[in-house]
N, C-alpha and C. Protein backbone atom coordinates (compact mmCIF):
# COMPACT_ATOMS: atom_id res chain seq x y z
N UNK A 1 10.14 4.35 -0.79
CA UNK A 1 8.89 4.56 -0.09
C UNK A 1 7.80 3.73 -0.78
N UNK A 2 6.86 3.02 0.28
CA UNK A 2 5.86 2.31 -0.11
C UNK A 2 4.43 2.43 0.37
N UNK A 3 3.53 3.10 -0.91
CA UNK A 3 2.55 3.57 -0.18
C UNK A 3 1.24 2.36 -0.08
N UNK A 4 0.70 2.57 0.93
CA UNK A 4 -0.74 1.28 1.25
C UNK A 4 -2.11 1.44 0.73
N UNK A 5 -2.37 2.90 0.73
CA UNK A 5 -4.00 3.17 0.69
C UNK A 5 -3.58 4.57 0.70
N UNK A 6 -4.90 4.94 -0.23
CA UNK A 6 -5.07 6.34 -0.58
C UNK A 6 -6.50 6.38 -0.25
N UNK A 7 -6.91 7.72 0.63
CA UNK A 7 -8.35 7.67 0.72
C UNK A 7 -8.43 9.59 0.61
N UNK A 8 -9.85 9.53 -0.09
CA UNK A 8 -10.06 11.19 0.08
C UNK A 8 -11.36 11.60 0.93
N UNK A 9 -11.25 12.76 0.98
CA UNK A 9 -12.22 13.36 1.94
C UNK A 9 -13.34 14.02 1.55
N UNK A 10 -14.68 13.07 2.31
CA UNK A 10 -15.76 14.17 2.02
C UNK A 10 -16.67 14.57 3.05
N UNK A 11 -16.55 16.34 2.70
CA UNK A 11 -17.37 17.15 4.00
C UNK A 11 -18.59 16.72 4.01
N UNK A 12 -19.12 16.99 5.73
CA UNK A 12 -20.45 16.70 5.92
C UNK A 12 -20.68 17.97 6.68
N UNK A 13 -21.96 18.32 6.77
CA UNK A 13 -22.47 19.10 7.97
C UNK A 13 -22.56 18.29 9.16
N UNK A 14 -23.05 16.77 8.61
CA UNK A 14 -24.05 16.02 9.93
C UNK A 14 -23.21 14.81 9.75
N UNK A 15 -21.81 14.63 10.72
CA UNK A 15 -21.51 13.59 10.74
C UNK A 15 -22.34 12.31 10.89
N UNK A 16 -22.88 12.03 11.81
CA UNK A 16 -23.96 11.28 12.16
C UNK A 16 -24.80 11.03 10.96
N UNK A 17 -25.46 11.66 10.00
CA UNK A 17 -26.39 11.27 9.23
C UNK A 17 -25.36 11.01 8.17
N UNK A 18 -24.29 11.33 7.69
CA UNK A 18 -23.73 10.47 7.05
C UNK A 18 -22.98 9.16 7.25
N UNK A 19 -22.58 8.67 8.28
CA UNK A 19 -22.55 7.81 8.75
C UNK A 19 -23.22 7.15 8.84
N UNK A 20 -24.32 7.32 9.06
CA UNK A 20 -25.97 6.60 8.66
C UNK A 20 -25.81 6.50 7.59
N UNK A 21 -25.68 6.98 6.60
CA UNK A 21 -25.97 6.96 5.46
C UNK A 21 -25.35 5.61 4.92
N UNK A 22 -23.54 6.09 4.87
CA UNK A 22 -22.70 5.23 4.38
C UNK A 22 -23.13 4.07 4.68
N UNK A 23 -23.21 3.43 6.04
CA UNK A 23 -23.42 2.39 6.61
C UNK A 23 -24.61 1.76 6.37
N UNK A 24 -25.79 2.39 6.76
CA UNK A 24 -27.52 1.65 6.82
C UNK A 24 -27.61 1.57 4.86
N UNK A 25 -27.72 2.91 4.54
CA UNK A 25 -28.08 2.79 3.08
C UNK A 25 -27.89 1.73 1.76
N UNK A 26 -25.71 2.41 2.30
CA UNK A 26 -25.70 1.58 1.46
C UNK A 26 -24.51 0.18 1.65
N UNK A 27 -24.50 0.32 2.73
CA UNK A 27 -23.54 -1.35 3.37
C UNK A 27 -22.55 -1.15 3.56
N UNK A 28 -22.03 0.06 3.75
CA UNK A 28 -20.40 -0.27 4.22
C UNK A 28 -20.44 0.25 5.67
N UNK A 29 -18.81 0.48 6.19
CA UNK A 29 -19.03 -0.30 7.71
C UNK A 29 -18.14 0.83 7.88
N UNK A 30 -17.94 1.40 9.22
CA UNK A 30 -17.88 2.27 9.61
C UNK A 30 -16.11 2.01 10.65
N UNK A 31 -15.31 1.99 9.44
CA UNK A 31 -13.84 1.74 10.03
C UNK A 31 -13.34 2.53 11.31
N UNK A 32 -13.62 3.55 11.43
CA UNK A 32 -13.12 4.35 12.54
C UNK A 32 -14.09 5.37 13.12
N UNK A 33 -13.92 6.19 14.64
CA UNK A 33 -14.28 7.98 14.40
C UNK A 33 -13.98 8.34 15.38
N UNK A 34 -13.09 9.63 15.41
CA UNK A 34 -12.29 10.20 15.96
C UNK A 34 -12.96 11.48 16.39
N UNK A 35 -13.63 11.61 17.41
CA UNK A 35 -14.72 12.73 17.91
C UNK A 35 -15.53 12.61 17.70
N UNK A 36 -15.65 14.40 17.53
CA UNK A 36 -17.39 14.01 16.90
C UNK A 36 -16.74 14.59 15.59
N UNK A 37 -15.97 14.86 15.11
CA UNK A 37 -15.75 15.43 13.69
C UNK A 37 -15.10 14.67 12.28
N UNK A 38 -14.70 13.49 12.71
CA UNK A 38 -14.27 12.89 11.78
C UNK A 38 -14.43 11.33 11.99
N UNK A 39 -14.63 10.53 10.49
CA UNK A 39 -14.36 8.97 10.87
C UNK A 39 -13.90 8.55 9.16
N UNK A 40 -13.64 7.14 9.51
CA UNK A 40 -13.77 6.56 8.11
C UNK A 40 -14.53 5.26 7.73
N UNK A 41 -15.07 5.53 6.61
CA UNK A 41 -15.91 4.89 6.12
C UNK A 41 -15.27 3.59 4.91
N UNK A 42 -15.01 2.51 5.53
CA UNK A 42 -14.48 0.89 5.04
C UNK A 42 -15.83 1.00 3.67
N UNK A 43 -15.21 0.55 2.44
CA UNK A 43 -16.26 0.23 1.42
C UNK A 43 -15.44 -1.33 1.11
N UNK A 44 -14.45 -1.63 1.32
CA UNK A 44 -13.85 -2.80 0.76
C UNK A 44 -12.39 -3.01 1.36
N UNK A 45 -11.87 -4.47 1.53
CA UNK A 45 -10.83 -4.36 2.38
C UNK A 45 -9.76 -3.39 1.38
N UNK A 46 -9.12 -2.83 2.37
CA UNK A 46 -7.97 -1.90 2.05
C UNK A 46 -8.73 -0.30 1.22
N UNK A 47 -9.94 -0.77 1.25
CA UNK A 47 -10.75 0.69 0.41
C UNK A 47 -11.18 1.50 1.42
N UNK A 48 -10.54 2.59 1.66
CA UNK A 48 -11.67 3.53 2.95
C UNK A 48 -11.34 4.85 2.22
N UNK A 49 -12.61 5.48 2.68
CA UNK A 49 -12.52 6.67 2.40
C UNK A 49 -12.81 7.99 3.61
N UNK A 50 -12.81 9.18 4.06
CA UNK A 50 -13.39 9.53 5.28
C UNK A 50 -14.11 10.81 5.49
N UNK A 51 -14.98 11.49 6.26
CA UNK A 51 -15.82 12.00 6.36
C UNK A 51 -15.32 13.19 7.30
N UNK A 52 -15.51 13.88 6.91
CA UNK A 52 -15.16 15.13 8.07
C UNK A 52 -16.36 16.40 7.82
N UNK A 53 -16.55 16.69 9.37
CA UNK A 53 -17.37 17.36 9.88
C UNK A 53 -17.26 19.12 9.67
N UNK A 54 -17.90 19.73 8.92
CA UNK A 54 -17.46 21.17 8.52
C UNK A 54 -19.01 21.99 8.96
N UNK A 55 -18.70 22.96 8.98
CA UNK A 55 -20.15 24.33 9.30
C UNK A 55 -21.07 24.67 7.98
N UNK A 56 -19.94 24.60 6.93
CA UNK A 56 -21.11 24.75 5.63
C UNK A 56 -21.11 24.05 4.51
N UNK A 57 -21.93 23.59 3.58
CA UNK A 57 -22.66 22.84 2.82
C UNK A 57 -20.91 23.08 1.93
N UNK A 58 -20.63 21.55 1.55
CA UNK A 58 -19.31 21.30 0.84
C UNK A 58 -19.53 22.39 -0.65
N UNK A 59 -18.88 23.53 -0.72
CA UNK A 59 -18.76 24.21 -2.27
C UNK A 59 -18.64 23.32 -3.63
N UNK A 60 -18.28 22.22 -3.25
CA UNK A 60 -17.61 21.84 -4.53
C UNK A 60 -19.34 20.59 -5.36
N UNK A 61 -20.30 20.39 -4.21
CA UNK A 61 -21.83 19.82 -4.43
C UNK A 61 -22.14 20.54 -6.08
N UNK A 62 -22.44 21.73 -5.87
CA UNK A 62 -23.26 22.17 -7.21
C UNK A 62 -22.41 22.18 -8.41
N UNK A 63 -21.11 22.48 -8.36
CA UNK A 63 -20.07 22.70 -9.20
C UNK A 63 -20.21 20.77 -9.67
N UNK A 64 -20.16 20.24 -8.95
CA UNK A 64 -19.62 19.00 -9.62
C UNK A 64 -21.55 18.37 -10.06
N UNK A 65 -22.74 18.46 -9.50
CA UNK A 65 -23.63 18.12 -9.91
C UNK A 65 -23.91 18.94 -11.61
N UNK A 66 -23.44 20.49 -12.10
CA UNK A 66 -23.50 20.77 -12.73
C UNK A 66 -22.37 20.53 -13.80
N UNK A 67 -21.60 19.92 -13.42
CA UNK A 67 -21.18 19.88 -14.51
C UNK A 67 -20.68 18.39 -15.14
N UNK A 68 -21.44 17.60 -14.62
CA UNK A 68 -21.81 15.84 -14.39
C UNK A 68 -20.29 15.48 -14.13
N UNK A 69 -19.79 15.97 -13.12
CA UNK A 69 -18.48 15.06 -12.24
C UNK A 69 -19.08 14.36 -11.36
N UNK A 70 -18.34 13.74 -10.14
CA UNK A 70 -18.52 12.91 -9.20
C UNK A 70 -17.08 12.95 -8.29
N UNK A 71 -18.16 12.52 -7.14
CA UNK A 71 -17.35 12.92 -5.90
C UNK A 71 -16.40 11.72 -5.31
N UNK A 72 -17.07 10.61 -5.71
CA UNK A 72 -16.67 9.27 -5.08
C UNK A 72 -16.62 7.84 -6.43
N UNK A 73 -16.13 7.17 -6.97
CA UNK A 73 -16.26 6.51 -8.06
C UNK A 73 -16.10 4.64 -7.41
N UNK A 74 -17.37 4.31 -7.60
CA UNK A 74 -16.98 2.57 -6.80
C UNK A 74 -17.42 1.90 -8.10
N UNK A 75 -16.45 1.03 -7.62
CA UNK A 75 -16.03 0.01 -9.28
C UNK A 75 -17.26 -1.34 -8.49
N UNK A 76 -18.08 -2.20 -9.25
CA UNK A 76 -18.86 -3.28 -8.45
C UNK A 76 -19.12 -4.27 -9.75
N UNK A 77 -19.19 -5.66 -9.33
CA UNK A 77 -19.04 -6.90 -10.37
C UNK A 77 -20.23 -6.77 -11.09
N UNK A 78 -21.69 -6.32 -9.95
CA UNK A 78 -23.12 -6.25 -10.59
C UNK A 78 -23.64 -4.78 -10.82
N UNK A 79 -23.43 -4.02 -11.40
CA UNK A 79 -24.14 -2.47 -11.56
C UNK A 79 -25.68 -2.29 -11.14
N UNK A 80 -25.68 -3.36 -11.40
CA UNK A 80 -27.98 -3.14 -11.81
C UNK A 80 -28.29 -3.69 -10.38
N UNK A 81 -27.71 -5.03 -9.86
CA UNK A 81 -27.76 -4.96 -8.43
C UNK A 81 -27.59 -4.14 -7.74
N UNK A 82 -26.51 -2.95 -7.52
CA UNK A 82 -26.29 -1.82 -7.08
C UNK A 82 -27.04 -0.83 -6.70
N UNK A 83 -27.53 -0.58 -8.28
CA UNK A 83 -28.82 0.07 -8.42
C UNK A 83 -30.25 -0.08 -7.81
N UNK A 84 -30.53 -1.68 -7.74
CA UNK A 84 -31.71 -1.36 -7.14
C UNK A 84 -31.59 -1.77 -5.63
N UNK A 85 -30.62 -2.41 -5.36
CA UNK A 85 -30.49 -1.96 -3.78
C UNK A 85 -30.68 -0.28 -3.12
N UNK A 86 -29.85 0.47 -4.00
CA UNK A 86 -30.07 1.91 -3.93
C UNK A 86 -31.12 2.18 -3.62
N UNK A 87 -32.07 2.03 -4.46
CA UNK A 87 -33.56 2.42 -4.88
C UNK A 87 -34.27 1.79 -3.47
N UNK A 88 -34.18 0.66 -3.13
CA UNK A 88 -34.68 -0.07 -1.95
C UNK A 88 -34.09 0.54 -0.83
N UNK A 89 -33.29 0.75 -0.74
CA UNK A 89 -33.27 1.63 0.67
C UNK A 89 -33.32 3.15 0.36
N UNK A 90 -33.85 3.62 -0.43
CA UNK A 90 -34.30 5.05 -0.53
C UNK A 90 -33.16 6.33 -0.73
N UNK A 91 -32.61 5.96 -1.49
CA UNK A 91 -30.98 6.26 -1.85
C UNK A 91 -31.66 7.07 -3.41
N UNK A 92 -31.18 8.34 -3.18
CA UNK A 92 -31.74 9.19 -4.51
C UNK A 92 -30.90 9.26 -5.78
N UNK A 93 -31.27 8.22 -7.28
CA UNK A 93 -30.86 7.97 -8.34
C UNK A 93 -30.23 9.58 -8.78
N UNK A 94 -29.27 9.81 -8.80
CA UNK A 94 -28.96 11.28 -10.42
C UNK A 94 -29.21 10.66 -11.45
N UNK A 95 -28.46 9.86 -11.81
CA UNK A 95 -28.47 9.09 -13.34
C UNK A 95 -28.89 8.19 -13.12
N UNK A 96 -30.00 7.06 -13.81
CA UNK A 96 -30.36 5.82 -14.40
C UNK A 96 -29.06 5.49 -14.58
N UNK A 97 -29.00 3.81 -14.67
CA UNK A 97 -28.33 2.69 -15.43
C UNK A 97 -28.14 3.00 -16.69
N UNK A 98 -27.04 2.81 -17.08
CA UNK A 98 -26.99 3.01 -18.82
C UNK A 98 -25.59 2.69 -19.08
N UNK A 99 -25.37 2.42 -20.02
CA UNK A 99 -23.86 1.95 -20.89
C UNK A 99 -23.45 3.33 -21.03
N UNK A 100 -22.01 3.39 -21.22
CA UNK A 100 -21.45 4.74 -21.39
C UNK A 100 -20.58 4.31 -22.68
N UNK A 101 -20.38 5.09 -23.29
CA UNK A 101 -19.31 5.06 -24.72
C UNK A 101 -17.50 4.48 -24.09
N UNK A 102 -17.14 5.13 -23.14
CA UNK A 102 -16.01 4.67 -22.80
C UNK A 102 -16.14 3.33 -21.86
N UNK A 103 -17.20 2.40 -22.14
CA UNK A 103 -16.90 0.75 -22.06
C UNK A 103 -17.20 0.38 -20.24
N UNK A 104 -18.11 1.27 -19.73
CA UNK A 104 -19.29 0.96 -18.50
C UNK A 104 -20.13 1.31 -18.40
N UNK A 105 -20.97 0.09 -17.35
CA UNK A 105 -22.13 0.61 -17.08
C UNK A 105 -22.00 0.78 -16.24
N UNK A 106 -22.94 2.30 -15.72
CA UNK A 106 -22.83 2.91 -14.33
C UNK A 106 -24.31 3.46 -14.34
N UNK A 107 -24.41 4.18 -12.83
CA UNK A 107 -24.86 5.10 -12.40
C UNK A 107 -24.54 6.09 -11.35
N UNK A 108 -25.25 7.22 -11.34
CA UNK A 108 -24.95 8.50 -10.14
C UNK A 108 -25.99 8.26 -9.29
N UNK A 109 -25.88 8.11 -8.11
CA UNK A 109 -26.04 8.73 -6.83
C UNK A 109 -26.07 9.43 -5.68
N UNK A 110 -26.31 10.44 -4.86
CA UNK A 110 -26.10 10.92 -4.33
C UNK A 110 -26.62 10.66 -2.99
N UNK A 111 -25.44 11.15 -1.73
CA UNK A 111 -24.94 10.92 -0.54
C UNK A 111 -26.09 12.08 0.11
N UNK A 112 -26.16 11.61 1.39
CA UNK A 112 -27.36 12.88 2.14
C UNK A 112 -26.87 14.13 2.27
N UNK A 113 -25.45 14.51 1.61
CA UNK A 113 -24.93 15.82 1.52
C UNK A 113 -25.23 16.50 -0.09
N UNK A 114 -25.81 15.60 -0.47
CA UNK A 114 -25.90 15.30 -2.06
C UNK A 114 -24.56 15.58 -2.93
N UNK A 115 -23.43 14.56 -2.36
CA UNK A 115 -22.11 14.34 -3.54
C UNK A 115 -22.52 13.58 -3.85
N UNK A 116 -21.66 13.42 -5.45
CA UNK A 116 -21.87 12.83 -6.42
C UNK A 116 -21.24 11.22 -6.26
N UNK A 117 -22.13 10.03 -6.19
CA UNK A 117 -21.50 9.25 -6.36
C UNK A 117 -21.72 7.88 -7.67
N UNK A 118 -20.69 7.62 -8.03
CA UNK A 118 -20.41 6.67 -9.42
C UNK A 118 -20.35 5.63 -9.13
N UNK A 119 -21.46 4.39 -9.47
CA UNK A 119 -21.56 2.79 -8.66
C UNK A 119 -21.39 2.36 -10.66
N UNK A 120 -20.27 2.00 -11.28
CA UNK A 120 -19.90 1.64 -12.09
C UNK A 120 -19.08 -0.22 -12.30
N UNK A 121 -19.58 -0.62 -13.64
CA UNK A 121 -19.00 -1.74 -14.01
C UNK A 121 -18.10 -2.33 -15.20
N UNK A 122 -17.13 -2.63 -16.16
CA UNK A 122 -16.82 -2.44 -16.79
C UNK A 122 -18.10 -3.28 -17.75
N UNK A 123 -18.32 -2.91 -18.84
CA UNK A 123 -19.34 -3.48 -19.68
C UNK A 123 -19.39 -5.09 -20.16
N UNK A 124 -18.06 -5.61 -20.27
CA UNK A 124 -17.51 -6.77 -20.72
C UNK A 124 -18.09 -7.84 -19.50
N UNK A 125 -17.89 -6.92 -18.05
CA UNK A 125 -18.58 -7.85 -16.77
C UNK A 125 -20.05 -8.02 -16.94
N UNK A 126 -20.31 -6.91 -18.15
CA UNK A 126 -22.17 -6.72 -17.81
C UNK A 126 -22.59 -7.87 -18.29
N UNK A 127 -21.41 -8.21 -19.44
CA UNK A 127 -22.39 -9.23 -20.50
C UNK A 127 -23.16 -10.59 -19.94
């Protein structure tokens, strides 16, 4: 057996405004959507991840904002570019830019459901 792509799932209340989100905010393209309850969201060829439509606010938001996890982790050549594209389209920072001890620079962001997301670089690319 040979597998192609692995993608995971994250709840929305408001399909639509996340879809907005993914897409207008922060540039990726909107691979599929299947009703009104589900689609997937293309970040890079062969990279998708997908969105599904639920009644209440995803449980796992506060658990992972408190205890500095993340919901979604994107690897990118420029971090700080990342970042202030974010900032320019009105995309709400968790964490500043900063070097991390285990050898990237990243930051947190969060999605209009407010999951956690990780726009990270390995440090060696930063130089």
């Amino acid at each position: 057996m040979t597998l192609s792509t692995v993608a995971t799932q994250i709840r929305t209340t408001n399909l639509n405004e996340s879809i907005e989100f993914y897409v207008s905010r922060l540039g990726f393209e909107l691979d599929f959507r299947f009703g009104d309850f589900y689609a997937g969201i293309k970040v890079a060829e062969g990279q998708v991840f997908h969105l599904k439509l639920v009644d209440e606010k995803d449980p796992s938001v506060d658990f992972v904002r408190a205890g500095g996890h993340l919901h979604l982790f994107f690897a990118t050549d420029d971090v700080d570019a990342a970042a202030e594209s974010c900032r320019r389209n009105g995309v709400t920072l968790h964490r500043d830019v900063a070097n991390t001890a285990w050898g990237t620079r990243e930051f947190y962001a969060l999605d209009n459901q407010d999951h956690v997301l990780c726009f990270a670089q390995t440090c060696d690319e930063a130089a």
